[in-house]
C-alpha atoms as a PDB file:
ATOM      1  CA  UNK A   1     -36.578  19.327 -52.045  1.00  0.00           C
ATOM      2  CA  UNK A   2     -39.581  17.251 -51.251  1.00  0.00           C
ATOM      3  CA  UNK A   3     -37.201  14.322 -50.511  1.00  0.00           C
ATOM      4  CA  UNK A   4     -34.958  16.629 -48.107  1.00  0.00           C
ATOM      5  CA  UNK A   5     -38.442  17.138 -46.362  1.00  0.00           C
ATOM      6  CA  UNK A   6     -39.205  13.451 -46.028  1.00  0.00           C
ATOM      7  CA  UNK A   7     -36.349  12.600 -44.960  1.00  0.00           C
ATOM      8  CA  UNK A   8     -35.867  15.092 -42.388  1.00  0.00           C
ATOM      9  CA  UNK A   9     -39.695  14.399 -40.769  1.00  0.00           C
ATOM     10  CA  UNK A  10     -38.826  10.587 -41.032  1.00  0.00           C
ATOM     11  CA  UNK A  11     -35.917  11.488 -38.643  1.00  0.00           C
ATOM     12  CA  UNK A  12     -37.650  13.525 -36.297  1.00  0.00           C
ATOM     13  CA  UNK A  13     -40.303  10.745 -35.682  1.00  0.00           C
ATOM     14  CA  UNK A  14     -37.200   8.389 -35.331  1.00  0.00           C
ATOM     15  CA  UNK A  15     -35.658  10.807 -32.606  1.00  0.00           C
ATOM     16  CA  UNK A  16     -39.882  10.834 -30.878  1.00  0.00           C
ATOM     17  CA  UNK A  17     -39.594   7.044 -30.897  1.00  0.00           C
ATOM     18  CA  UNK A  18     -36.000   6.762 -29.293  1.00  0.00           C
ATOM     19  CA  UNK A  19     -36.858   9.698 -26.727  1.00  0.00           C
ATOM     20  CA  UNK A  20     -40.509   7.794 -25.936  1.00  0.00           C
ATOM     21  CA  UNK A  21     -38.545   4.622 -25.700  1.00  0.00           C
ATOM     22  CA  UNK A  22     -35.887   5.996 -23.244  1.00  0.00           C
ATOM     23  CA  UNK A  23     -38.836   7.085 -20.998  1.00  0.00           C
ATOM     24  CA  UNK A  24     -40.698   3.867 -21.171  1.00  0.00           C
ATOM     25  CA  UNK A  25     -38.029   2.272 -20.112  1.00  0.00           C
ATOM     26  CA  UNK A  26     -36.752   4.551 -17.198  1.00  0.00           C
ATOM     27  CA  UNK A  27     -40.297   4.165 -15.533  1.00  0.00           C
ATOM     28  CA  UNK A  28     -39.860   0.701 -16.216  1.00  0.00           C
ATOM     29  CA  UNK A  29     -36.882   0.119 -14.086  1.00  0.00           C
ATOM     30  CA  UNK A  30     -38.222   2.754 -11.722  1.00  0.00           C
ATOM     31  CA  UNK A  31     -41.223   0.557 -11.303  1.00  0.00           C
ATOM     32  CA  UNK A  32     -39.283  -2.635 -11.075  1.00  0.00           C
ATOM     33  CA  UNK A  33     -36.945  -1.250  -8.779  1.00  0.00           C
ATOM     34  CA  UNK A  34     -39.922   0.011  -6.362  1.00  0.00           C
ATOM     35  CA  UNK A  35     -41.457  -4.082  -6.753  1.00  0.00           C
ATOM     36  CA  UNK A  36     -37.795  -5.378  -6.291  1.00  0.00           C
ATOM     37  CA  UNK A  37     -37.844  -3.863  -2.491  1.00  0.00           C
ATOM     38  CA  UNK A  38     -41.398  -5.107  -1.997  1.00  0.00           C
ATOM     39  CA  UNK A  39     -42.034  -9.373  -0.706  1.00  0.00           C
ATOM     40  CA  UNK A  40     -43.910  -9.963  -3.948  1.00  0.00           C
ATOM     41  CA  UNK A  41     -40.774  -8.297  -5.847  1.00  0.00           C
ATOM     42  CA  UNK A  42     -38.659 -10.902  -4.061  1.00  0.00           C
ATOM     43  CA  UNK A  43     -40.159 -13.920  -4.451  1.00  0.00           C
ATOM     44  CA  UNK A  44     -40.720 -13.007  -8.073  1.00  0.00           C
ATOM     45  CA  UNK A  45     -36.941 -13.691  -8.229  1.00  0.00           C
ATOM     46  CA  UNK A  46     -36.970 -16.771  -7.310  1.00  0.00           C
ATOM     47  CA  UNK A  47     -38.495 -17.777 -10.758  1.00  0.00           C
ATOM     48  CA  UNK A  48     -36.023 -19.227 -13.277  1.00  0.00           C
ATOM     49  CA  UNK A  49     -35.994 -17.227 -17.065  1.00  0.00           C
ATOM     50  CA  UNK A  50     -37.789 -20.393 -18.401  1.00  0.00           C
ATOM     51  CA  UNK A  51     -40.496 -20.243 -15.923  1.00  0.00           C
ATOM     52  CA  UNK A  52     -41.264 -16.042 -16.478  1.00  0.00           C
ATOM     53  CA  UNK A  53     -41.328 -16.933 -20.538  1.00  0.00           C
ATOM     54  CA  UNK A  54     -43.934 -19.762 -19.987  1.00  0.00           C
ATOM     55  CA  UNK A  55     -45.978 -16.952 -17.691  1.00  0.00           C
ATOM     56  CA  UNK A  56     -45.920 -14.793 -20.579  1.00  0.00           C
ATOM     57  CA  UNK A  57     -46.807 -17.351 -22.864  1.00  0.00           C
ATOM     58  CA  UNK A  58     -50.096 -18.160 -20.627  1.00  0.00           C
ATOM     59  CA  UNK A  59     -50.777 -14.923 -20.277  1.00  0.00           C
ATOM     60  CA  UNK A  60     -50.691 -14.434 -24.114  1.00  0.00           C
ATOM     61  CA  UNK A  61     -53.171 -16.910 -24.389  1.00  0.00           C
ATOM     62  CA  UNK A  62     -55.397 -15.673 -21.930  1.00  0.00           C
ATOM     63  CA  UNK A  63     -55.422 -12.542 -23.665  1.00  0.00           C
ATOM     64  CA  UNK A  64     -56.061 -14.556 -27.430  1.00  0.00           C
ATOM     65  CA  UNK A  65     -59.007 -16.032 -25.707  1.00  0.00           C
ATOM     66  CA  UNK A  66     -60.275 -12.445 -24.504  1.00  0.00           C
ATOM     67  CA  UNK A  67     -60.245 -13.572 -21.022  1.00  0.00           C
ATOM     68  CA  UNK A  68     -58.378 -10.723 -20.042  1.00  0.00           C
ATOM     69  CA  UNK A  69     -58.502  -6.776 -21.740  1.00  0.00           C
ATOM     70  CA  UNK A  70     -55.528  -5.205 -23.210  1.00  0.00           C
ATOM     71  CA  UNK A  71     -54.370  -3.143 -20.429  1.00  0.00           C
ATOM     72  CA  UNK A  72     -54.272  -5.708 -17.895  1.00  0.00           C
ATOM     73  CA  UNK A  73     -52.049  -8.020 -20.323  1.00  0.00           C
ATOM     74  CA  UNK A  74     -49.456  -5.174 -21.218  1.00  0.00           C
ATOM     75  CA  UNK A  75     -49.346  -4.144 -17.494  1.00  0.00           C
ATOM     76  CA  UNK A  76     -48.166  -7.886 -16.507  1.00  0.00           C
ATOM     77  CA  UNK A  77     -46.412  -8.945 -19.467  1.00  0.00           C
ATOM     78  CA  UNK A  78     -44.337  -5.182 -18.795  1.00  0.00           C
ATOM     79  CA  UNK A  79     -43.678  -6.450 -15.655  1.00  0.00           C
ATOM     80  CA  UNK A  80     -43.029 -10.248 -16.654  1.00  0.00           C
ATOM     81  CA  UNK A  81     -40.688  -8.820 -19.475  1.00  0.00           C
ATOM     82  CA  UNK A  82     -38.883  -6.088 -16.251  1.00  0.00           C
ATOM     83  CA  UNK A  83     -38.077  -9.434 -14.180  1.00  0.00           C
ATOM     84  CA  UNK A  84     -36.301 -11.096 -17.279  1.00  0.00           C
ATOM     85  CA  UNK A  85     -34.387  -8.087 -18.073  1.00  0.00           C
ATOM     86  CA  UNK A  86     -33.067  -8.166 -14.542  1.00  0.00           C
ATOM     87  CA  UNK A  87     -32.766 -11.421 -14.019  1.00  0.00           C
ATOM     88  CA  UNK A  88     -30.742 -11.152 -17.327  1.00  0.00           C
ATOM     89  CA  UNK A  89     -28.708  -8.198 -15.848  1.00  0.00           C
ATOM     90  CA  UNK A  90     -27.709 -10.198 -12.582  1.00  0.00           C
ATOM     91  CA  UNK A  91     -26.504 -13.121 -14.800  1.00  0.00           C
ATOM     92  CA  UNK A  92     -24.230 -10.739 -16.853  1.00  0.00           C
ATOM     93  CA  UNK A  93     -22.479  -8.968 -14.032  1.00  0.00           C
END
């Protein structure tokens, strides 16, 4: 029975991560949305895929070397990572 346990609390916390997942990413496209109709969203479009990966790679090691704190790197790199997705998005449709 103990397995019948496991397996259904191993599925629960798979069903927390999928429904904290869904809401990360809703206020993700909420909040790139909401940049998208601002200048700074705009121009932010203008960047090629290639360019927003070597941003986040700068920014990663900015981070490495401590120069910046945690928060402020997952706060840009989100936002880095929310133009590629939509960049991505544009180039599909």
């Amino acid at each position: 029975m103990s397995t019948r346990r496991r397996t259904a609390e191993k599925r629960q916390r798979e069903r927390a991560k999928q429904a904290k997942a869904a809401e990360k990413r809703e206020r993700r496209q909420h909040r790139s949305s909401d940049a998208g109709a601002t200048s700074s969203g705009e121009a932010g479009d203008d960047r090629t895929t290639g360019q927003l990966l070597v941003e986040i790679e700068s920014l990663q090691a900015r981070f490495d070397k401590g120069a910046i704190p945690f928060e402020e790197f997952d706060e840009q790199k989100s936002e880095l990572l929310d133009h590629i997705a939509v960049k991505l998005d544009s180039d599909a449709s």
